[in-house]
Protein backbone atom coordinates (compact mmCIF):
# COMPACT_ATOMS: atom_id res chain seq x y z
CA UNK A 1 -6.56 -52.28 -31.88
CA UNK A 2 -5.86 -50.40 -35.59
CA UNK A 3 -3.98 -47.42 -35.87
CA UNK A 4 -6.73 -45.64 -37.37
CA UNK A 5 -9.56 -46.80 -34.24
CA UNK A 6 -6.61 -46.33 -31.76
CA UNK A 7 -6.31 -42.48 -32.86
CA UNK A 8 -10.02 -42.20 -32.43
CA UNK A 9 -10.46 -43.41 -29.16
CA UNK A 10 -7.40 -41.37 -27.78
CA UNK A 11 -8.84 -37.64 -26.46
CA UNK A 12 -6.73 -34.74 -26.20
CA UNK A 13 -7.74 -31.16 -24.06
CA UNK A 14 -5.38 -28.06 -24.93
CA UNK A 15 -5.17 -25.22 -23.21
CA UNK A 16 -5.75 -21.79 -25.13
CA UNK A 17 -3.99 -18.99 -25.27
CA UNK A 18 -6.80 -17.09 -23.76
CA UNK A 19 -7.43 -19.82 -20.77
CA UNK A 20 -9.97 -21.56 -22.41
CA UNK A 21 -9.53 -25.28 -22.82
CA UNK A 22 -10.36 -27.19 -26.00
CA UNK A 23 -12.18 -30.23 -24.07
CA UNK A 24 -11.41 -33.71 -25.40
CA UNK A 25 -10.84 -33.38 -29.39
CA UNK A 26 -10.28 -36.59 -31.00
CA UNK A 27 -6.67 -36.70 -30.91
CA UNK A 28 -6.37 -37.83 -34.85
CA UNK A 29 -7.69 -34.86 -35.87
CA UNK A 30 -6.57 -32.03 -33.47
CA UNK A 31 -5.33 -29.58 -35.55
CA UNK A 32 -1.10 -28.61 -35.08
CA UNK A 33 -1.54 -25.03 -35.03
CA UNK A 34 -4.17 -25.40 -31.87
CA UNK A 35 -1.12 -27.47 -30.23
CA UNK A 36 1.54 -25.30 -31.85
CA UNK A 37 0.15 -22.66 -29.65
CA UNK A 38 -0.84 -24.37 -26.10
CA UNK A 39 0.09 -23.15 -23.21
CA UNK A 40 1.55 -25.30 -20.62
CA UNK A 41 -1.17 -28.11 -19.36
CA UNK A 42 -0.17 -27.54 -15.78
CA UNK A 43 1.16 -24.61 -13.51
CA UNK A 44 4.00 -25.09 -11.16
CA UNK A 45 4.85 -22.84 -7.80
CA UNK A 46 8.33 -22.86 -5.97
CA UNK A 47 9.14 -23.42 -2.81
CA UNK A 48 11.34 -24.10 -0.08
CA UNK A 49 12.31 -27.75 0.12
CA UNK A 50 10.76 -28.90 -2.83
CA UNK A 51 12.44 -31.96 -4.47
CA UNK A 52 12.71 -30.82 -7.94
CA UNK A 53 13.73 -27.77 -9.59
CA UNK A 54 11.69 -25.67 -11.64
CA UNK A 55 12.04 -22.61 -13.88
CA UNK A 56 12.06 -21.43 -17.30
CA UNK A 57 14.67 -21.55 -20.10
CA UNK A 58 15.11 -18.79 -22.81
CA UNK A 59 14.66 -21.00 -25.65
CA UNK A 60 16.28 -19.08 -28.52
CA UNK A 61 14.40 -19.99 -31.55
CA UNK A 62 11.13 -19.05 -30.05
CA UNK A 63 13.09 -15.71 -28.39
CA UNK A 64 11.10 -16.86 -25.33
CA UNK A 65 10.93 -19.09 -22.12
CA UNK A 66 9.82 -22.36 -21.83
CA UNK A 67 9.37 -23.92 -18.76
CA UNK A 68 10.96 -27.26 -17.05
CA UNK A 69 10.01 -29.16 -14.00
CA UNK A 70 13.40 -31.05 -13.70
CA UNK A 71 16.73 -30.59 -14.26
CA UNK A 72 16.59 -33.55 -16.78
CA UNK A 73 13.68 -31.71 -18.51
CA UNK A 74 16.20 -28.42 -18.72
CA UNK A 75 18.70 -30.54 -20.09
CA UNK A 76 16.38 -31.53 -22.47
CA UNK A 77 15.59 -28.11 -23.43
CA UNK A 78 19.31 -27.36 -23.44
CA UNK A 79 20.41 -30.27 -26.05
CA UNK A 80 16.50 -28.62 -28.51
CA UNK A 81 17.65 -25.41 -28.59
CA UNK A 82 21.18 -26.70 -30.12
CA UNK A 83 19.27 -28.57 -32.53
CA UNK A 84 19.58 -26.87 -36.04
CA UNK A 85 16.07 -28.88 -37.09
CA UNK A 86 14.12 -27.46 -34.10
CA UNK A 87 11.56 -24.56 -35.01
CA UNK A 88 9.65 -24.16 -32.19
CA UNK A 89 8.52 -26.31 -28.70
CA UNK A 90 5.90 -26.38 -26.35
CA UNK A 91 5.87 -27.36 -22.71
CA UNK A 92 2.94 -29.74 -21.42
CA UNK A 93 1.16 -29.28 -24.75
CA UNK A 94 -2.09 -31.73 -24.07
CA UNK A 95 -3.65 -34.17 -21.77
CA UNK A 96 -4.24 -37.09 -23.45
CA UNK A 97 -6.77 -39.69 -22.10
CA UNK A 98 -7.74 -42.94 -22.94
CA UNK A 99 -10.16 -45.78 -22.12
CA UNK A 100 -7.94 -48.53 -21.25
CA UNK A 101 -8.68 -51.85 -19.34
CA UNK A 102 -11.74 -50.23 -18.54
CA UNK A 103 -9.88 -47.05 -16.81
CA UNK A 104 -9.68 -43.47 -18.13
CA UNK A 105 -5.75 -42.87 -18.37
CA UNK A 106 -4.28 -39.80 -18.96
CA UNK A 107 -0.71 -38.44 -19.61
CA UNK A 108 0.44 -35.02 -20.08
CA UNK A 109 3.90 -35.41 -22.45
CA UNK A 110 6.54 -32.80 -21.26
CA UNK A 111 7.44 -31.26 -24.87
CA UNK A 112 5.75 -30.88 -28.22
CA UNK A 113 8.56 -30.28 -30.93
CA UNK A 114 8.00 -29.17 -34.03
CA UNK A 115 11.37 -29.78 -36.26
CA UNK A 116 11.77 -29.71 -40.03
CA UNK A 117 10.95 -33.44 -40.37
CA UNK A 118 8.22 -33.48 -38.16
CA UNK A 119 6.48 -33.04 -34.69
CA UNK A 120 8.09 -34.86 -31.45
CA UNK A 121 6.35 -35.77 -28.62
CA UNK A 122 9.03 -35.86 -26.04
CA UNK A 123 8.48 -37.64 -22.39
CA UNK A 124 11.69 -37.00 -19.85
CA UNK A 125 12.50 -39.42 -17.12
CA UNK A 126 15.15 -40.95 -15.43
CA UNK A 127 16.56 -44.14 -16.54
CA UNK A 128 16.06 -45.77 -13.03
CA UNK A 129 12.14 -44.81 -13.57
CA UNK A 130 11.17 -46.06 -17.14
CA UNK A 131 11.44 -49.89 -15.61
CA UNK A 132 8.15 -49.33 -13.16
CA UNK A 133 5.32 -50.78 -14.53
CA UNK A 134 2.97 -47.59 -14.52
CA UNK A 135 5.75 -45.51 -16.58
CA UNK A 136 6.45 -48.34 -19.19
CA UNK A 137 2.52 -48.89 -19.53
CA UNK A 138 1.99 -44.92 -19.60
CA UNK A 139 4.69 -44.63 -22.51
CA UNK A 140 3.36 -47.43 -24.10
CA UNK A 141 -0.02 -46.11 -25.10
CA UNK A 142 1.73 -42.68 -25.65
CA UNK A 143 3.91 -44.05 -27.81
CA UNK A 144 0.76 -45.89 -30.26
CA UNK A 145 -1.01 -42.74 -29.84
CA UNK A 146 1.27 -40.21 -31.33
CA UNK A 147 2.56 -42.90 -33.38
CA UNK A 148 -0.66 -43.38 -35.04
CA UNK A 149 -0.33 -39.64 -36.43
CA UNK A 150 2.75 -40.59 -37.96
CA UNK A 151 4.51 -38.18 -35.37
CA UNK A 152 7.46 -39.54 -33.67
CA UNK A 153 7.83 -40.07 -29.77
CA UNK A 154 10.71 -40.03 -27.64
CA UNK A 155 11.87 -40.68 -24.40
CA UNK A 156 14.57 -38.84 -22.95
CA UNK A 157 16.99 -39.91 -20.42
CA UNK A 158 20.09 -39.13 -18.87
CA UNK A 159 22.52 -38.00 -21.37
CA UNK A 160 26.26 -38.15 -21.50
CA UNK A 161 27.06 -35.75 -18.32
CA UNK A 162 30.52 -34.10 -20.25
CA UNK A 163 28.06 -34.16 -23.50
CA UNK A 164 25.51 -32.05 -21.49
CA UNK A 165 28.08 -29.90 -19.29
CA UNK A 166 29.49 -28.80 -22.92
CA UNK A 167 25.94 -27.28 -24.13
CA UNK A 168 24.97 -26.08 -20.61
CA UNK A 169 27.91 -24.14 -20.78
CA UNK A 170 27.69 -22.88 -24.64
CA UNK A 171 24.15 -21.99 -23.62
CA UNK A 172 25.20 -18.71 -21.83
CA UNK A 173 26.23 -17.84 -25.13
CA UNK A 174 22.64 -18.53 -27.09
CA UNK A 175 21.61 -15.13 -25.91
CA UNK A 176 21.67 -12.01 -28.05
C-alpha cells in the first residue's frame, strides 16, 4: 500500500475540548490545531492495588499537567519537558483505526509532541514488551501511518536509570 492510500484509509476520532468527539476524520487531513488541542482519549481512576501508577505532571512549557499512566510514560514526560525544542504535548491525542487483514485495529499513541522541527507521535513501552507480536504489529502500522504525514514516530523505552534519576531530580526545580 502507497503512502498517500495508506493515509486515507487510516481514521482518527479526537476528543474536543467541549466533550464532543470528532468521529473518524481521515487521518491525512486532520487538521494539527484540532489535535493540538485534544484532550486525553481515555480517563484513568486510582485505586488501591492497581499495577501501574498514574497521575499528572506539571509540564512547564504548557504551565499545566499532563497526565501519565506509567512511570515509564512520566519519565517520558520528564526527559520533554527538558527538551529545549518541545512547545507543547498532548496525552492520548487520537484513536487511530484501521482496516487491516480484514480487522478494524485501533491504537491510541500516548503523546502528541509538537517541537520546532515537527510533530512526534510518541508510543512508551517497556523493552521486554516491544518483542510480542501484537505490540510490534500495533507499532508497525502506527509507525506508516504517522509516517505518511511526514511526522516522525517514536518509541520510548527504558532510558539510562542515572540519566533519568538526574532530570527527575532537576525537575523539582522546573517550577516557578
Amino acid at each position: 500500500m502507497g503512502t498517500a492510500e495508506l493515509a486515507t484509509s487510516v481514521r482518527v476520532s479526537i476528543r474536543c475540548g467541549d466533550e464532543a468527539v470528532a468521529e473518524d476524520l481521515e487521518w491525512s487531513t486532520a487538521p494539527l490545531r484540532l489535535l493540538r488541542t485534544a484532550r486525553p482519549w481515555r480517563t484513568f481512576r486510582w485505586h488501591q492495588g492497581q499495577k501501574h501508577y498514574s497521575g499528572t505532571y506539571w509540564f512547564s512549557p504548557l504551565r499545566d499537567h499532563v497526565i501519565y499512566e506509567s512511570r515509564l510514560e512520566l519519565g517520558r514526560l520528564l526527559f520533554a519537558d527538558f527538551a529545549p525544542e518541545v512547545r507543547h504535548i498532548v496525552a492520548q491525542p487520537f484513536l487511530l483505526k484501521r482496516d487491516l487483514q480484514g480487522r478494524v485495529r485501533k491504537h491510541v499513541p500516548d503523546y502528541l509532541v509538537l517541537a520546532d522541527d515537527g510533530p512526534v507521535v510518541v508510543d512508551v513501552k517497556p523493552r521486554h514488551r516491544l518483542e510480542r507480536h501484537e505490540v510490534a504489529s500495533t507499532f508497525a502500522w502506527t509507525r506508516d501511518a504517522v509516517s505518511s504525514r511526514g511526522w516522525r514516530y517514536e518509541v520510548w523505552s527504558e532510558p539510562d536509570p542515572h540519566l533519568l534519576e538526574n532530570i527527575r531530580f532537576l525537575a523539582g526545580y522546573r517550577r516557578d
